[in-house]
C-alpha atoms as a PDB file:
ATOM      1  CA  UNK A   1       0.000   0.000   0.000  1.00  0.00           C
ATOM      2  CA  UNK A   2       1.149   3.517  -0.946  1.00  0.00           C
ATOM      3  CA  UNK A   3      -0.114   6.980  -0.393  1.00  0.00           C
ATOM      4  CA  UNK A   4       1.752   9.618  -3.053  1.00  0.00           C
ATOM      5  CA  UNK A   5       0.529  13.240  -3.676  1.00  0.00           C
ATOM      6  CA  UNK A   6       2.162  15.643  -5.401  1.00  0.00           C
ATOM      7  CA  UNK A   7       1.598  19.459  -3.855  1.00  0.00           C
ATOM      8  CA  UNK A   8       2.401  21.194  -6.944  1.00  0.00           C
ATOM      9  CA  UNK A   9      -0.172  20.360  -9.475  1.00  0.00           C
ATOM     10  CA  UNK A  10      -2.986  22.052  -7.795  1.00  0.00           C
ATOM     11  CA  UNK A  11      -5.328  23.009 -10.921  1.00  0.00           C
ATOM     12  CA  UNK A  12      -7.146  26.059 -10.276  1.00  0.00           C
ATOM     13  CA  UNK A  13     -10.148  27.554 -12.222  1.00  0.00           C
ATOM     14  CA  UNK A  14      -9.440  31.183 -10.470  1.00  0.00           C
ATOM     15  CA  UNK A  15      -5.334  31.095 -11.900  1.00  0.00           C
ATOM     16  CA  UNK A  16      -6.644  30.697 -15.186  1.00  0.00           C
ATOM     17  CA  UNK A  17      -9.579  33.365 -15.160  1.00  0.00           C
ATOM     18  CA  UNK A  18      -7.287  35.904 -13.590  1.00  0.00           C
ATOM     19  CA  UNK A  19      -4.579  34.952 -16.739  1.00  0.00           C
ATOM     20  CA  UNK A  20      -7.304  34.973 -19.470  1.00  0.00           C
ATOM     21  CA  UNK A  21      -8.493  38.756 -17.612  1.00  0.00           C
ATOM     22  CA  UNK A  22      -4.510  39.635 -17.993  1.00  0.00           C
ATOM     23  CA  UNK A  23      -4.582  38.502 -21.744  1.00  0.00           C
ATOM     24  CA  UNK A  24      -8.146  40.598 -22.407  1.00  0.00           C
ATOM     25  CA  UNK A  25      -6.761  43.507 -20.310  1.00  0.00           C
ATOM     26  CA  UNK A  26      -3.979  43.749 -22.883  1.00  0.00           C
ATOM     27  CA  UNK A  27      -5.336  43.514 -25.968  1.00  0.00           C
ATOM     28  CA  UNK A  28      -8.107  45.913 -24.635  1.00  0.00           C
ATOM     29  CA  UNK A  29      -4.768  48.417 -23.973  1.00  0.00           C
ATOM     30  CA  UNK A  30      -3.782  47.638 -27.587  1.00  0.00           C
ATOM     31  CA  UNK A  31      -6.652  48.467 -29.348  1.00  0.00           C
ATOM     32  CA  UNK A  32      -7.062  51.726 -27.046  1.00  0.00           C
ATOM     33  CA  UNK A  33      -3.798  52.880 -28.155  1.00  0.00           C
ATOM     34  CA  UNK A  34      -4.700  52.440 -31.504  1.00  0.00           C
ATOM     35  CA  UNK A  35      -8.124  53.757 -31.381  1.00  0.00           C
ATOM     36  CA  UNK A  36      -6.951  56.974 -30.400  1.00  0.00           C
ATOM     37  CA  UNK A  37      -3.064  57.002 -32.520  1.00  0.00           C
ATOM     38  CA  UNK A  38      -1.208  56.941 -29.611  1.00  0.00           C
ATOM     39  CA  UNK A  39       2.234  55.533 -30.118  1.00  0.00           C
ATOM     40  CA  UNK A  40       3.859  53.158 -27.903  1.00  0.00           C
ATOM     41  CA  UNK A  41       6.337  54.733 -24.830  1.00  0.00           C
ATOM     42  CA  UNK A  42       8.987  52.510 -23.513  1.00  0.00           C
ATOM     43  CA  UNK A  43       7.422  52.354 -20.254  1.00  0.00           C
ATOM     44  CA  UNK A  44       4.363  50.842 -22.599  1.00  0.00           C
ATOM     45  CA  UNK A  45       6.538  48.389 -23.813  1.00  0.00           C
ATOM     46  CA  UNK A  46       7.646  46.733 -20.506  1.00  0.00           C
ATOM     47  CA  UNK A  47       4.412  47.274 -18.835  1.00  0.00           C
ATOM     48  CA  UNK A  48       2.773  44.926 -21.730  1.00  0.00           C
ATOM     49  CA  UNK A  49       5.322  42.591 -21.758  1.00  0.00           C
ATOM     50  CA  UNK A  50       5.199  42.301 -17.660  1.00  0.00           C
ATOM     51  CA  UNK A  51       1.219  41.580 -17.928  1.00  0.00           C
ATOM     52  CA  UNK A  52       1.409  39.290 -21.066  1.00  0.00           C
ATOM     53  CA  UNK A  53       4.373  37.349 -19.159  1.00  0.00           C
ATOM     54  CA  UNK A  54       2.315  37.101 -15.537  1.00  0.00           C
ATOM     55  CA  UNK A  55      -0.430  36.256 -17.686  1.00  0.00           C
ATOM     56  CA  UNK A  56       0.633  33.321 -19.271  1.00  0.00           C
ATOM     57  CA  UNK A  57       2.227  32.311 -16.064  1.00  0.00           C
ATOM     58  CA  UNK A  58      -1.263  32.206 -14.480  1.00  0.00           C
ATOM     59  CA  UNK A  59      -2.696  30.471 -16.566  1.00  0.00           C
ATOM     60  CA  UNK A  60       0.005  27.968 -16.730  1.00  0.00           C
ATOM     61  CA  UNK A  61      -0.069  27.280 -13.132  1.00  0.00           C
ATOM     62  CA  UNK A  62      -3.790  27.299 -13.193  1.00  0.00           C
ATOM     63  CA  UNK A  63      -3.778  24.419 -15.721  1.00  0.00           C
ATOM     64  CA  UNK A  64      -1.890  22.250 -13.173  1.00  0.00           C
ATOM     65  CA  UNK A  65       1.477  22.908 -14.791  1.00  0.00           C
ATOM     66  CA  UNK A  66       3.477  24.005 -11.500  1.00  0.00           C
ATOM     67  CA  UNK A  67       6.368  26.632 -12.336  1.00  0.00           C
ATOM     68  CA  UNK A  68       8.050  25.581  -8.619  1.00  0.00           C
ATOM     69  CA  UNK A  69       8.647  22.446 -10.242  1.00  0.00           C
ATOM     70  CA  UNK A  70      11.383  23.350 -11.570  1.00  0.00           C
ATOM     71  CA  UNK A  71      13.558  24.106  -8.204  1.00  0.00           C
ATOM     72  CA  UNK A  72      12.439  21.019  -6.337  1.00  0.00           C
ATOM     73  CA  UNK A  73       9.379  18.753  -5.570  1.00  0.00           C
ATOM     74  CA  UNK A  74       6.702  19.063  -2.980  1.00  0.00           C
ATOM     75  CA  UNK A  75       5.119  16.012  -1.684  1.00  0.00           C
ATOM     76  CA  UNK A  76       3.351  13.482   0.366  1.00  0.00           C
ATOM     77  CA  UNK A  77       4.732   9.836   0.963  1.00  0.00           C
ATOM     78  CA  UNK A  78       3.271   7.431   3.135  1.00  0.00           C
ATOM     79  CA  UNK A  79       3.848   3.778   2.686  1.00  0.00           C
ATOM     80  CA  UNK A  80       4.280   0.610   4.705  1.00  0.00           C
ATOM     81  CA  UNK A  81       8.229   1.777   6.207  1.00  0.00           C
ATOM     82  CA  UNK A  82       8.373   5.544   6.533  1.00  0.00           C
ATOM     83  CA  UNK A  83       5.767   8.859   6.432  1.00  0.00           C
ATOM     84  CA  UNK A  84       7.639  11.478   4.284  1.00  0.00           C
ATOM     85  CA  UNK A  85       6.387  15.170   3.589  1.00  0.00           C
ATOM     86  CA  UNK A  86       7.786  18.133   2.008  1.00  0.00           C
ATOM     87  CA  UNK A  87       5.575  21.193   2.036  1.00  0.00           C
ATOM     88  CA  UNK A  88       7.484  23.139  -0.445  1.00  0.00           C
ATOM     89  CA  UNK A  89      10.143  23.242  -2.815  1.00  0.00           C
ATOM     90  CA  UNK A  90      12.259  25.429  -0.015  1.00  0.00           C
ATOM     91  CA  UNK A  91      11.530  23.316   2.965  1.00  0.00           C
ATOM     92  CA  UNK A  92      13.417  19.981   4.356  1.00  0.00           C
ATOM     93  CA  UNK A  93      11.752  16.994   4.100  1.00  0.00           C
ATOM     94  CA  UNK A  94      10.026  15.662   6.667  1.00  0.00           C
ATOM     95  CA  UNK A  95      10.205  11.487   7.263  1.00  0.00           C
ATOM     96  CA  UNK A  96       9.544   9.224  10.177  1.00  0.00           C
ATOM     97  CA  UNK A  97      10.063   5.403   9.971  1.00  0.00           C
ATOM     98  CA  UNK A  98       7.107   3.030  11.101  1.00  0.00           C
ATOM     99  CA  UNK A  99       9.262   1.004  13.287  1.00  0.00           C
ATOM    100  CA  UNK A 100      10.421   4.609  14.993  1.00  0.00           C
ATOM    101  CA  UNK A 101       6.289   5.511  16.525  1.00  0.00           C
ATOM    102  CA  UNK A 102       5.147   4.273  19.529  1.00  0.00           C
ATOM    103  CA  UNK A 103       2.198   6.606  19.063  1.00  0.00           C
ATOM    104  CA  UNK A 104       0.304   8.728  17.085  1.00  0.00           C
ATOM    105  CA  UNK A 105      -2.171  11.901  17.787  1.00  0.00           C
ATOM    106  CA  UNK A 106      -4.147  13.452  15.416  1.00  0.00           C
ATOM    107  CA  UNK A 107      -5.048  17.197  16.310  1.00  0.00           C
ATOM    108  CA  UNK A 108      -6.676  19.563  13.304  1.00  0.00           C
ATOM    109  CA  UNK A 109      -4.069  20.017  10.828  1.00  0.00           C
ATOM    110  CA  UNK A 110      -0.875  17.942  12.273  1.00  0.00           C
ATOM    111  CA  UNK A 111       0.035  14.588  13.619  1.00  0.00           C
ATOM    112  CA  UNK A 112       1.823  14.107  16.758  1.00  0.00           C
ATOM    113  CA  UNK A 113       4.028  11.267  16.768  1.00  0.00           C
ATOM    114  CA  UNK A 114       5.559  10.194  19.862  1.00  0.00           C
ATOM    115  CA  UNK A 115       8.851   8.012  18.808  1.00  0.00           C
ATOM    116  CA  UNK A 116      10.000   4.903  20.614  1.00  0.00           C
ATOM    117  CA  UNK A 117      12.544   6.621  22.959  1.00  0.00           C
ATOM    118  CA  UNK A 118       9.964   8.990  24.121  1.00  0.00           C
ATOM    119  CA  UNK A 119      10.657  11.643  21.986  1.00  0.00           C
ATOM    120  CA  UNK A 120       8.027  14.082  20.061  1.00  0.00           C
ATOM    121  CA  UNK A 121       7.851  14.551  16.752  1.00  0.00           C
ATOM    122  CA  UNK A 122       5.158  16.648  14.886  1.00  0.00           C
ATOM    123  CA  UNK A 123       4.401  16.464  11.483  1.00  0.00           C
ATOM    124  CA  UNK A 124       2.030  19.737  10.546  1.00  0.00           C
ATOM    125  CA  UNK A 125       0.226  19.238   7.336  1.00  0.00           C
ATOM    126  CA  UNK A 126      -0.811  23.417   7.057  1.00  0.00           C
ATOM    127  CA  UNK A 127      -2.769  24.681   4.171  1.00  0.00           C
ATOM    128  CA  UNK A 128      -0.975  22.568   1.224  1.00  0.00           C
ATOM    129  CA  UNK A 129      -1.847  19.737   2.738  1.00  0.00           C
ATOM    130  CA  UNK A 130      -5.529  21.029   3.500  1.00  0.00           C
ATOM    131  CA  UNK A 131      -7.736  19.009   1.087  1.00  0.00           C
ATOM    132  CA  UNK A 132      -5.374  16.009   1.339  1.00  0.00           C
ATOM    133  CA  UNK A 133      -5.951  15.959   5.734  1.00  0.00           C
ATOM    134  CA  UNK A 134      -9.225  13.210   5.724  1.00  0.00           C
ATOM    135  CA  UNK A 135      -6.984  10.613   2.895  1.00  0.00           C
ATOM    136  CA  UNK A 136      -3.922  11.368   4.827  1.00  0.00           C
ATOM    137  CA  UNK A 137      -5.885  10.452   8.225  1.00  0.00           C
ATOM    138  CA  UNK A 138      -7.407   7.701   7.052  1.00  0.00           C
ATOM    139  CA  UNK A 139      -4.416   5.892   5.500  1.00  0.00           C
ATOM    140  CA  UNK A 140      -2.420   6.316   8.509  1.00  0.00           C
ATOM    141  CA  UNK A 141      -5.045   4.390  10.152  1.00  0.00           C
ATOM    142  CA  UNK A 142      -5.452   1.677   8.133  1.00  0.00           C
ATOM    143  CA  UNK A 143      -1.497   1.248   8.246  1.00  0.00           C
ATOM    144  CA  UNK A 144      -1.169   1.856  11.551  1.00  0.00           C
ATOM    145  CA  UNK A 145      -3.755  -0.831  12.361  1.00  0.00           C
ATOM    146  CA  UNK A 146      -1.530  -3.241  10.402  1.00  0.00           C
ATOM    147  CA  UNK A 147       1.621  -1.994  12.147  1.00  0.00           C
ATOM    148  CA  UNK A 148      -0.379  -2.513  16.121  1.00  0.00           C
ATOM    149  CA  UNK A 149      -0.703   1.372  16.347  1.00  0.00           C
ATOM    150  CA  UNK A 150      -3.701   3.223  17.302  1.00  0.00           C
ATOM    151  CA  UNK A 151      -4.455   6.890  15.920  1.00  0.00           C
ATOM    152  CA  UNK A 152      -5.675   8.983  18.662  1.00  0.00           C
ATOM    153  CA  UNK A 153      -7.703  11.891  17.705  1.00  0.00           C
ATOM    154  CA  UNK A 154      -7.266  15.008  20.036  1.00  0.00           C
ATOM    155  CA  UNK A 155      -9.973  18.088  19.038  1.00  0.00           C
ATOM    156  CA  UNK A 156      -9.351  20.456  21.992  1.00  0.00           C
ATOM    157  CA  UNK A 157     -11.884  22.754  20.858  1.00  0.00           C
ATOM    158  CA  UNK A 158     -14.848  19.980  21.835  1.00  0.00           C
ATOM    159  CA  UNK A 159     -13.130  19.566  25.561  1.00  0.00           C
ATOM    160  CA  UNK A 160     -14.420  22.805  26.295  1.00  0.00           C
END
């Protein structure tokens, strides 16, 4: 059994409105300059080419095609020997080996799991991880069932 996302390729409907609004914005700019004869400053120039650039970006990255790709991978592992997370292409990489817990607590958002020598370690899912908390939760379960370990669910908000 393996559990593999990939926290780059988010697609997102918003990215590529906002991109195809960039695109619209300059052509309207075009044909205004035109309408009225107006020729073209420098400041023009690189203005357009700025918009028309972030444009096509967002709608790149709002297809699913993630630019931050390119510097590193962002991802969740979790498979019969070790839990692995990076959040972001800039952050470490996160891993804990199954034979390692003795525990595990689930509060909203992160796991807290408490190694075999005692020792804490928390593994914070934040907002990347957001949609992916419920599959993440519930795989952890089913292999940690397999592996003799119960997932304890804290929610401190309902103790009070």
């Amino acid at each position: 059994m393996k559990f593999e996302k990939n926290l780059l390729v988010q697609k997102s409907t918003a990215k590529t409105i906002v991109g195809i609004l960039d695109i619209l914005l300059i052509a309207l700019w075009i044909s205004t300059k035109f309408y009225i004869e107006e020729d073209f400053d420098t400041f023009d120039m690189i203005y357009l080419i700025g918009l028309f650039l972030l444009g096509i970006l967002y709608i790149i990255e709002g297809r699913g095609i993630p630019l931050a790709g390119i510097f590193g991978k962002a991802f969740i592992l979790i498979d019969e020997e070790q839990i692995s997370m990076k959040r972001s292409v800039f952050n470490k990489e996160q891993t804990i080996l199954w034979d390692e817990i003795k525990a595990i607590e689930y509060k909203p958002n992160y796991f807290l799991f408490t190694k075999q020598d005692d020792s804490l370690f928390p593994f914070k899912l934040r907002q990347l991880a957001f949609k992916f908390n419920r599959e993440v939760l519930d795989f952890i379960k089913v292999i940690g069932k397999h592996k003799g370990i119960e997932v304890e669910r804290m929610n401190d908000f309902r103790d009070k």
